[in-house]
Protein backbone atom coordinates (compact mmCIF):
# COMPACT_ATOMS: atom_id res chain seq x y z
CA UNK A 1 -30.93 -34.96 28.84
CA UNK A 2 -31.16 -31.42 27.91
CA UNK A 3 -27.92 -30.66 28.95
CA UNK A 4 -26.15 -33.49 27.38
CA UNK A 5 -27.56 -32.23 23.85
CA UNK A 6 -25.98 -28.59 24.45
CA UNK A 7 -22.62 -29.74 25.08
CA UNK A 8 -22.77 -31.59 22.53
CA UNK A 9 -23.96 -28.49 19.96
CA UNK A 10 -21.03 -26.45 22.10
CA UNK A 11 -18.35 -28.34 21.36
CA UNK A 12 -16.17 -28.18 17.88
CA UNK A 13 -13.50 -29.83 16.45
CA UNK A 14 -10.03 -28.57 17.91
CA UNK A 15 -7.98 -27.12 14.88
CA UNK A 16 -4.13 -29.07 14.63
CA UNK A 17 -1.48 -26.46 14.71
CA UNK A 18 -0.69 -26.94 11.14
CA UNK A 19 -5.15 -25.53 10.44
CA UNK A 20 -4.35 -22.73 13.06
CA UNK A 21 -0.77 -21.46 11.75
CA UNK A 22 -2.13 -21.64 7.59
CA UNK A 23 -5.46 -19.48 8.42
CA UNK A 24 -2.84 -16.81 10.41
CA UNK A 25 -0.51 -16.77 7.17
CA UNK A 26 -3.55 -17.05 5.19
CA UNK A 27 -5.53 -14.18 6.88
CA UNK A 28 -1.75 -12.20 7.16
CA UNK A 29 -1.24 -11.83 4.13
CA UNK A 30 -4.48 -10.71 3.18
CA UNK A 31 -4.24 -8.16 5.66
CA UNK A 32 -0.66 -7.16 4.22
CA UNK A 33 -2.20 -6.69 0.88
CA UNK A 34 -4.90 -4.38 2.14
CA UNK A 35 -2.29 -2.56 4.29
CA UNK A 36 -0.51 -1.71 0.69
CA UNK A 37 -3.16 -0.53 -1.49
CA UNK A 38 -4.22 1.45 1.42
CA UNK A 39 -0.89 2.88 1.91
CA UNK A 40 -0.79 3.42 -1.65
CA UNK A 41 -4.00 5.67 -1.94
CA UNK A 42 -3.08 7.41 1.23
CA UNK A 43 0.20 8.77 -1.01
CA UNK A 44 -1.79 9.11 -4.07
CA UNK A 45 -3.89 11.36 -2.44
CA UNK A 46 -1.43 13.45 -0.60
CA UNK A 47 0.13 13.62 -4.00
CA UNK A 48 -2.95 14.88 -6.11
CA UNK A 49 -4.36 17.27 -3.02
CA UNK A 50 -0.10 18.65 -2.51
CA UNK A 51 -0.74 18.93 -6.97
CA UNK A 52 -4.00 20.80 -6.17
CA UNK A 53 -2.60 23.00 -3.27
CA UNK A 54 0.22 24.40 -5.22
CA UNK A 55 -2.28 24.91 -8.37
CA UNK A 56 -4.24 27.52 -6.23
CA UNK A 57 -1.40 29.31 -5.19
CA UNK A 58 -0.04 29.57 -8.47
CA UNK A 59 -0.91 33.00 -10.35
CA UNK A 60 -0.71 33.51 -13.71
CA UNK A 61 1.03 36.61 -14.92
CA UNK A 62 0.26 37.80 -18.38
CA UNK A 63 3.44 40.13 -17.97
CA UNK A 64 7.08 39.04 -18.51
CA UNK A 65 9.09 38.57 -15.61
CA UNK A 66 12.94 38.68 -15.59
CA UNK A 67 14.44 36.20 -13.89
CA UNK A 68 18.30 36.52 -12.58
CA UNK A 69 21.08 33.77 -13.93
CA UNK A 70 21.56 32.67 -10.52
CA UNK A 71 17.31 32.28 -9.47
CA UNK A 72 16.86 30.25 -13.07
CA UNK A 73 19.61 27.90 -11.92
CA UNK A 74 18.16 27.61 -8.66
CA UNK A 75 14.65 26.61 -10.18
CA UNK A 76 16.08 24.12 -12.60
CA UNK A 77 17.78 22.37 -9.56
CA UNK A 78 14.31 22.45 -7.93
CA UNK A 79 12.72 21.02 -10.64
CA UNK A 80 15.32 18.59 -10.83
CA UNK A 81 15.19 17.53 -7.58
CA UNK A 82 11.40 17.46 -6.77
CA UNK A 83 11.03 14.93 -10.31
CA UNK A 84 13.61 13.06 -8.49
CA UNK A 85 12.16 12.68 -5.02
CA UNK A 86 8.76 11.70 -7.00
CA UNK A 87 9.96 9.64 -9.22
CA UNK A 88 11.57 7.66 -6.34
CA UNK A 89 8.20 7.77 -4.46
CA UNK A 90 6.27 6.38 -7.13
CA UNK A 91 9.11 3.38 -7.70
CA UNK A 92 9.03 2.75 -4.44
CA UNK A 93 4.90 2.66 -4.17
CA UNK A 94 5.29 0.70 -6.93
CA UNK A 95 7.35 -1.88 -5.99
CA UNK A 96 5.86 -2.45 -2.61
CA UNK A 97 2.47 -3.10 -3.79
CA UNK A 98 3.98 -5.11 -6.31
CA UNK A 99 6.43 -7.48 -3.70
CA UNK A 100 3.07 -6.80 -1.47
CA UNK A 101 0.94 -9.13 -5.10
CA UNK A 102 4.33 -11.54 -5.13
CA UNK A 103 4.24 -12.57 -1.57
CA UNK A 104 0.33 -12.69 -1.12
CA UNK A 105 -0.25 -15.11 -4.76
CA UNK A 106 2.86 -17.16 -2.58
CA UNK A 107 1.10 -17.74 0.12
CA UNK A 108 -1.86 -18.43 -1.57
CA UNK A 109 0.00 -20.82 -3.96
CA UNK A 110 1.48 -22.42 -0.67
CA UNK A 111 -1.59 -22.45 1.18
CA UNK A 112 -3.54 -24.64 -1.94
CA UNK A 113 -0.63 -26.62 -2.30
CA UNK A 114 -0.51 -28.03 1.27
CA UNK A 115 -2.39 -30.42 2.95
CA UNK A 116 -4.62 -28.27 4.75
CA UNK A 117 -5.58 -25.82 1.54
């Protein structure tokens, strides 16, 4: 008799296909989501401690330097460049997390809306 009762407390309900396949998408795109904010601190933090690194080895000099034609135009294309390269880096943060929002309130809206949700 005893052993009757704890199959009976062992067994559970076998999931369809359809149950199985909405918790992965479900529980995928969670995981996706997390994956991009993550991914997106991990570059805001390189960014502020790369900010911080060159602050320190930055000296200030209270006397005036000259500075060459050719070195000024060299430093403007720097400048120029490196705003570039982060302004694409933060677009591109940006729009990941935000595709990352648009395909996890998708899911979500698809999940509810089925049979299953």
């Amino acid at each position: 008799m005893q052993d009757n009762q704890e199959n009976q407390l062992v067994k559970k309900p076998k999931k369809s296909f359809a149950d199985k396949f909405s918790t992965f998408l479900y529980k995928g795109g969670s995981l996706a989501k997390k994956g991009m904010i993550s991914g997106a601190k991990f570059v805001a933090k390189g960014v502020e401690k790369g900010g911080c690194y060159i602050k320190s080895k930055i000296k200030t000099n209270k006397t005036a330097t000259k500075i060459s034609n050719g070195t000024m135009a060299k430093i403007k294309m720097a400048k120029v460049t490196t705003n570039a390269v982060f302004n694409f880096a933060s677009t591109s943060v940006k729009g990941l997390i935000k595709m990352g929002g648009k395909i996890g309130n998708e899911m979500v809206n698809n999940f509810e809306k089925s049979e299953k949700g």
